[in-house]
PDB file of N, CA and C in Angstrom:
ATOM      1  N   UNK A   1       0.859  -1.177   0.000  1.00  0.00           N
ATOM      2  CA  UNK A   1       0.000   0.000   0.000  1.00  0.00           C
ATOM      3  C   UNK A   1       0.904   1.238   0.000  1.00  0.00           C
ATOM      4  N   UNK A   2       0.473   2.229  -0.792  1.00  0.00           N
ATOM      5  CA  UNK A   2       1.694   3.211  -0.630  1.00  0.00           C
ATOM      6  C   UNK A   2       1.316   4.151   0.017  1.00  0.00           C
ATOM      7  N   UNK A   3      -0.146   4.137   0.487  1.00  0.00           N
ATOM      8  CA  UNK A   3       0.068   4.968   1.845  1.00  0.00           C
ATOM      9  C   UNK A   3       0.374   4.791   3.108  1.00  0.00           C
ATOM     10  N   UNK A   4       0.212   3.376   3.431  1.00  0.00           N
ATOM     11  CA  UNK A   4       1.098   2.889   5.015  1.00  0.00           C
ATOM     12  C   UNK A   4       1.923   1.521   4.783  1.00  0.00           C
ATOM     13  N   UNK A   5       2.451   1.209   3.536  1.00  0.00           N
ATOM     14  CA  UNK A   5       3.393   0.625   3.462  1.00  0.00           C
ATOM     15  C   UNK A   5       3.177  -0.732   3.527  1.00  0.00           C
ATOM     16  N   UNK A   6       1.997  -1.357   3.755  1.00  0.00           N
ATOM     17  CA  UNK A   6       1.820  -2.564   4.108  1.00  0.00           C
ATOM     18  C   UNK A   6       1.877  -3.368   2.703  1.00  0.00           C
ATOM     19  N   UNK A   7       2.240  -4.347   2.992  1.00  0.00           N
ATOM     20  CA  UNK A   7       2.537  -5.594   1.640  1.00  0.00           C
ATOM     21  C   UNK A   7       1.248  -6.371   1.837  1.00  0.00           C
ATOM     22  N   UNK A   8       0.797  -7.239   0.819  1.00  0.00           N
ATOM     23  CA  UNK A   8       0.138  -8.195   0.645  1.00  0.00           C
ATOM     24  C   UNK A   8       0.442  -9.070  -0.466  1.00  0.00           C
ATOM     25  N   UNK A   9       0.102 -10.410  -0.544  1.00  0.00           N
ATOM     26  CA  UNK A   9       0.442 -11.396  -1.672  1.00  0.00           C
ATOM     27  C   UNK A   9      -0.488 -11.172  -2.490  1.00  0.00           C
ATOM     28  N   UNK A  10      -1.491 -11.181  -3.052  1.00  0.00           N
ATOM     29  CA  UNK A  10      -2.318 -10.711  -3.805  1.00  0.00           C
ATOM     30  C   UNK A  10      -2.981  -9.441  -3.801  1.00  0.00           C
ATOM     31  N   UNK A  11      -3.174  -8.612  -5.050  1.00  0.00           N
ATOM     32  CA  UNK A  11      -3.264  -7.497  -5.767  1.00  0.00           C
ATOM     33  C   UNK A  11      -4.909  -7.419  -5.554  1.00  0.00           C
ATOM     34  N   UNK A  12      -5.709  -8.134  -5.262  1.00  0.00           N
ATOM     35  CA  UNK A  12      -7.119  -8.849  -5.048  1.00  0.00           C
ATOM     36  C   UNK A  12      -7.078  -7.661  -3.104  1.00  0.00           C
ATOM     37  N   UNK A  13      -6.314  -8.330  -2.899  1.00  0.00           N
ATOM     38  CA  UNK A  13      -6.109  -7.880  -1.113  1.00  0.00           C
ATOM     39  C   UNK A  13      -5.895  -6.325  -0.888  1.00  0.00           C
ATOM     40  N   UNK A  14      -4.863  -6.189  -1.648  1.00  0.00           N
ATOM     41  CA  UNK A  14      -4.048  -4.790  -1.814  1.00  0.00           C
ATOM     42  C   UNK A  14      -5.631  -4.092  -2.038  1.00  0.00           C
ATOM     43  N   UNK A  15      -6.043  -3.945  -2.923  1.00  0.00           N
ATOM     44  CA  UNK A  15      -7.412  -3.046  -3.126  1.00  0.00           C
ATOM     45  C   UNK A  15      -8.545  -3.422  -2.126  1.00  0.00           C
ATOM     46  N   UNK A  16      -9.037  -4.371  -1.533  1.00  0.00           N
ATOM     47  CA  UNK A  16      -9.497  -4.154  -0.469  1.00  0.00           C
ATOM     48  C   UNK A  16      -8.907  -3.740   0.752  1.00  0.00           C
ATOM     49  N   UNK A  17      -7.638  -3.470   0.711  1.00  0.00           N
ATOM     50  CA  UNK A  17      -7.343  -2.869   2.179  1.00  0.00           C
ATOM     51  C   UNK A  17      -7.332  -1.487   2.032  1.00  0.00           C
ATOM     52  N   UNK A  18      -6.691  -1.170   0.434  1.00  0.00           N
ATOM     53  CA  UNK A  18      -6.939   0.461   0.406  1.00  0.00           C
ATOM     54  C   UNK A  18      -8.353   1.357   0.541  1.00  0.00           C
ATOM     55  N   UNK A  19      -9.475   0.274   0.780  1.00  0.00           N
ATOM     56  CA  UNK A  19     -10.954   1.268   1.377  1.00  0.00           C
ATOM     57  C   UNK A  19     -10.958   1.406   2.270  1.00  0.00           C
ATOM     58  N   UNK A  20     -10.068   0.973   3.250  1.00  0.00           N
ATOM     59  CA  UNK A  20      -9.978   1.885   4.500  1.00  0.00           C
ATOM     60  C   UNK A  20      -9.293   3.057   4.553  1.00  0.00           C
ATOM     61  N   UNK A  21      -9.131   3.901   3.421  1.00  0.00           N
ATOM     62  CA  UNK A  21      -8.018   4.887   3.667  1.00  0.00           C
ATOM     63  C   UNK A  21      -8.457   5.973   2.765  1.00  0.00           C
ATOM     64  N   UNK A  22      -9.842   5.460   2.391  1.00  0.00           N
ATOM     65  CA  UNK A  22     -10.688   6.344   1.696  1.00  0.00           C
ATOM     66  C   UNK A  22     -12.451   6.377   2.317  1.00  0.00           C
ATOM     67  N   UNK A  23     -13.449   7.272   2.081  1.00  0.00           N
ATOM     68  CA  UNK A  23     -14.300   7.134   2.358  1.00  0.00           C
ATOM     69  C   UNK A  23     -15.114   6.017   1.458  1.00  0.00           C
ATOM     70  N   UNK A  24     -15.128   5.702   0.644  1.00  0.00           N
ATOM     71  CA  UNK A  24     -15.950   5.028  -0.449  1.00  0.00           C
ATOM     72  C   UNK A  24     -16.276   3.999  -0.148  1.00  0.00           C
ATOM     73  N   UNK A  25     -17.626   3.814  -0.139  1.00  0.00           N
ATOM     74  CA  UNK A  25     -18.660   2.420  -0.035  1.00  0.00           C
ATOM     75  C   UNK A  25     -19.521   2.261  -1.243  1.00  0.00           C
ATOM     76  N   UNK A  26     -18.953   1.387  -2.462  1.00  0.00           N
ATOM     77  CA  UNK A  26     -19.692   1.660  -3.441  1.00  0.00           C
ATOM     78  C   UNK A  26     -20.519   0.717  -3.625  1.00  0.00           C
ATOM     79  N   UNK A  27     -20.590  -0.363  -2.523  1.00  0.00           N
ATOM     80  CA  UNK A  27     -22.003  -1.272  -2.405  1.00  0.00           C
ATOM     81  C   UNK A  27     -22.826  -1.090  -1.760  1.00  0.00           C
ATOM     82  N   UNK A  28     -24.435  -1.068  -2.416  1.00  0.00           N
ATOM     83  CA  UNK A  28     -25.463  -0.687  -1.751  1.00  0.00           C
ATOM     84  C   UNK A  28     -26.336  -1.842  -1.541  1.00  0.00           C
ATOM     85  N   UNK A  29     -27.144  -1.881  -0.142  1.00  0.00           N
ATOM     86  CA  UNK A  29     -27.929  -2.563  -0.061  1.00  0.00           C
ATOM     87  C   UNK A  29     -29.299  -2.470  -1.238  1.00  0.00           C
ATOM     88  N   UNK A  30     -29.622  -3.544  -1.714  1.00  0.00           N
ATOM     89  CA  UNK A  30     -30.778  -3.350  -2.460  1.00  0.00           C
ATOM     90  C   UNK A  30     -32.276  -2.977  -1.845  1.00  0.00           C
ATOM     91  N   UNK A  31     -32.158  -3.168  -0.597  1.00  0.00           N
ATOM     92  CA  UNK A  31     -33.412  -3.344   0.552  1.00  0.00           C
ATOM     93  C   UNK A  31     -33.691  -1.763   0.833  1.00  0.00           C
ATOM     94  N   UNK A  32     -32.517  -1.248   1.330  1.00  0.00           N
ATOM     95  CA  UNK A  32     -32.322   0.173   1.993  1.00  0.00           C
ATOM     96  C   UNK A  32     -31.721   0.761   1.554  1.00  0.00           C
ATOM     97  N   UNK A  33     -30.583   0.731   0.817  1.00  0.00           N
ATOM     98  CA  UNK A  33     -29.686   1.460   0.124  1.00  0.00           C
ATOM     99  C   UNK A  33     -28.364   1.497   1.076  1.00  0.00           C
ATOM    100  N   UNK A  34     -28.455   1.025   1.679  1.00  0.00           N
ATOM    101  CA  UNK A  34     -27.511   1.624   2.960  1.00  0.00           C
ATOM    102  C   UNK A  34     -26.377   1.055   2.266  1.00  0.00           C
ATOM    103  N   UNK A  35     -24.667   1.478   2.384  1.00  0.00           N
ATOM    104  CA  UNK A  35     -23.610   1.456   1.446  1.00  0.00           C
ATOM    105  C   UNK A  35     -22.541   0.752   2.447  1.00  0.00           C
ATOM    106  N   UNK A  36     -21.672  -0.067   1.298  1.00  0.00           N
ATOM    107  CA  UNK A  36     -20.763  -0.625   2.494  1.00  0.00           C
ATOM    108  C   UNK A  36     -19.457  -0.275   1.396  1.00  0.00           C
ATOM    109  N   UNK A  37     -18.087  -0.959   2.080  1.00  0.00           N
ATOM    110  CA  UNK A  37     -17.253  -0.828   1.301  1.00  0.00           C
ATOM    111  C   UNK A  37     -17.248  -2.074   0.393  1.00  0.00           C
ATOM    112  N   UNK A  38     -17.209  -3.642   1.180  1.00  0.00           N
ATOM    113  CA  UNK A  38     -17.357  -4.329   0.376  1.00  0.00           C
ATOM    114  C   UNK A  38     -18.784  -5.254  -0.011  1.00  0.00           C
ATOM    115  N   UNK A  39     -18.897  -5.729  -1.301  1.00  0.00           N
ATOM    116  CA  UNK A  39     -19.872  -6.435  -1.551  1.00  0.00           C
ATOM    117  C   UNK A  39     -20.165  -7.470  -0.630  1.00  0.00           C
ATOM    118  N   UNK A  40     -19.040  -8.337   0.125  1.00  0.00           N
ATOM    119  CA  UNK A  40     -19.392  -9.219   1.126  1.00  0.00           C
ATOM    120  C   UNK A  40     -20.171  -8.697   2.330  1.00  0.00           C
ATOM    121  N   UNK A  41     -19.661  -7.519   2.886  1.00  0.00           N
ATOM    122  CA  UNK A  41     -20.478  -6.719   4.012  1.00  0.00           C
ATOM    123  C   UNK A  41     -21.838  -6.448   3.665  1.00  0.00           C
ATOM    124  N   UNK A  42     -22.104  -6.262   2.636  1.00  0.00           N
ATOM    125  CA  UNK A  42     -23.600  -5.867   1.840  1.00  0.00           C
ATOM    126  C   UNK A  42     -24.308  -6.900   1.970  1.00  0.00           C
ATOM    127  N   UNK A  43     -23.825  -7.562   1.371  1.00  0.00           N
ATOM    128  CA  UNK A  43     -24.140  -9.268   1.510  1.00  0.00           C
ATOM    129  C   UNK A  43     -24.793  -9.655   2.913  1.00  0.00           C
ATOM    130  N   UNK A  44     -23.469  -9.566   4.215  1.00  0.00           N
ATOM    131  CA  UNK A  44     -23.953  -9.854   5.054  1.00  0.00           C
ATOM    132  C   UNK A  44     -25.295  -8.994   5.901  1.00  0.00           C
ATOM    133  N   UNK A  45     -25.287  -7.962   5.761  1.00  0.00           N
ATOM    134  CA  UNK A  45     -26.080  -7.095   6.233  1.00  0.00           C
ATOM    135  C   UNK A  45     -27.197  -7.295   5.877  1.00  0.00           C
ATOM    136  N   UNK A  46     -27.342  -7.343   5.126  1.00  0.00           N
ATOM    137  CA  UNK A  46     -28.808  -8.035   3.828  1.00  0.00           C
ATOM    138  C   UNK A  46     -29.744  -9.291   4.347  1.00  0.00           C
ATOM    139  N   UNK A  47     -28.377 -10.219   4.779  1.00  0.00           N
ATOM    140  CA  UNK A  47     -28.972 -11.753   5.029  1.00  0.00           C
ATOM    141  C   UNK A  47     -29.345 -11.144   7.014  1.00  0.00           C
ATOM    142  N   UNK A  48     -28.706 -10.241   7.440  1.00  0.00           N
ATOM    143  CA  UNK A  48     -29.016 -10.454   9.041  1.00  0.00           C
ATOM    144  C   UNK A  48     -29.982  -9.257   8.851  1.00  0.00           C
ATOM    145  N   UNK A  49     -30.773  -8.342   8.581  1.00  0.00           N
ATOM    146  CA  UNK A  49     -31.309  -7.533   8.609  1.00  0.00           C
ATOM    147  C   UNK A  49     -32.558  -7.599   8.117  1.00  0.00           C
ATOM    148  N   UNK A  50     -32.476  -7.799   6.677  1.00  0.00           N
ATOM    149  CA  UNK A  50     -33.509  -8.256   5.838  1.00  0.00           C
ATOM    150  C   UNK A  50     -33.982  -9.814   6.032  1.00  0.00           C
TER     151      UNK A  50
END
């Protein structure tokens, strides 16, 4: 990551760790809209909520 330096083995990883270092949640719940960073969190929120 080249803003705190951290390594990862896959390039897959590297971009999910860099949404913590930004505001952006570009997955939305379909139910509520409510936004996450990743599609899995959406996911889960969905199945415990809805």
């Amino acid at each position: 990551c080249q803003i705190c330096l951290k390594t990862f083995p896959r390039e897959y990883h590297l971009k999910l760790h860099q949404t913590i270092h930004c505001m952006e949640k570009p997955h939305k719940c379909q139910r509520c809209h409510k936004t996450f960073k990743t599609r899995w969190l959406a996911s889960r929120h969905a199945s415990k909520t809805h």
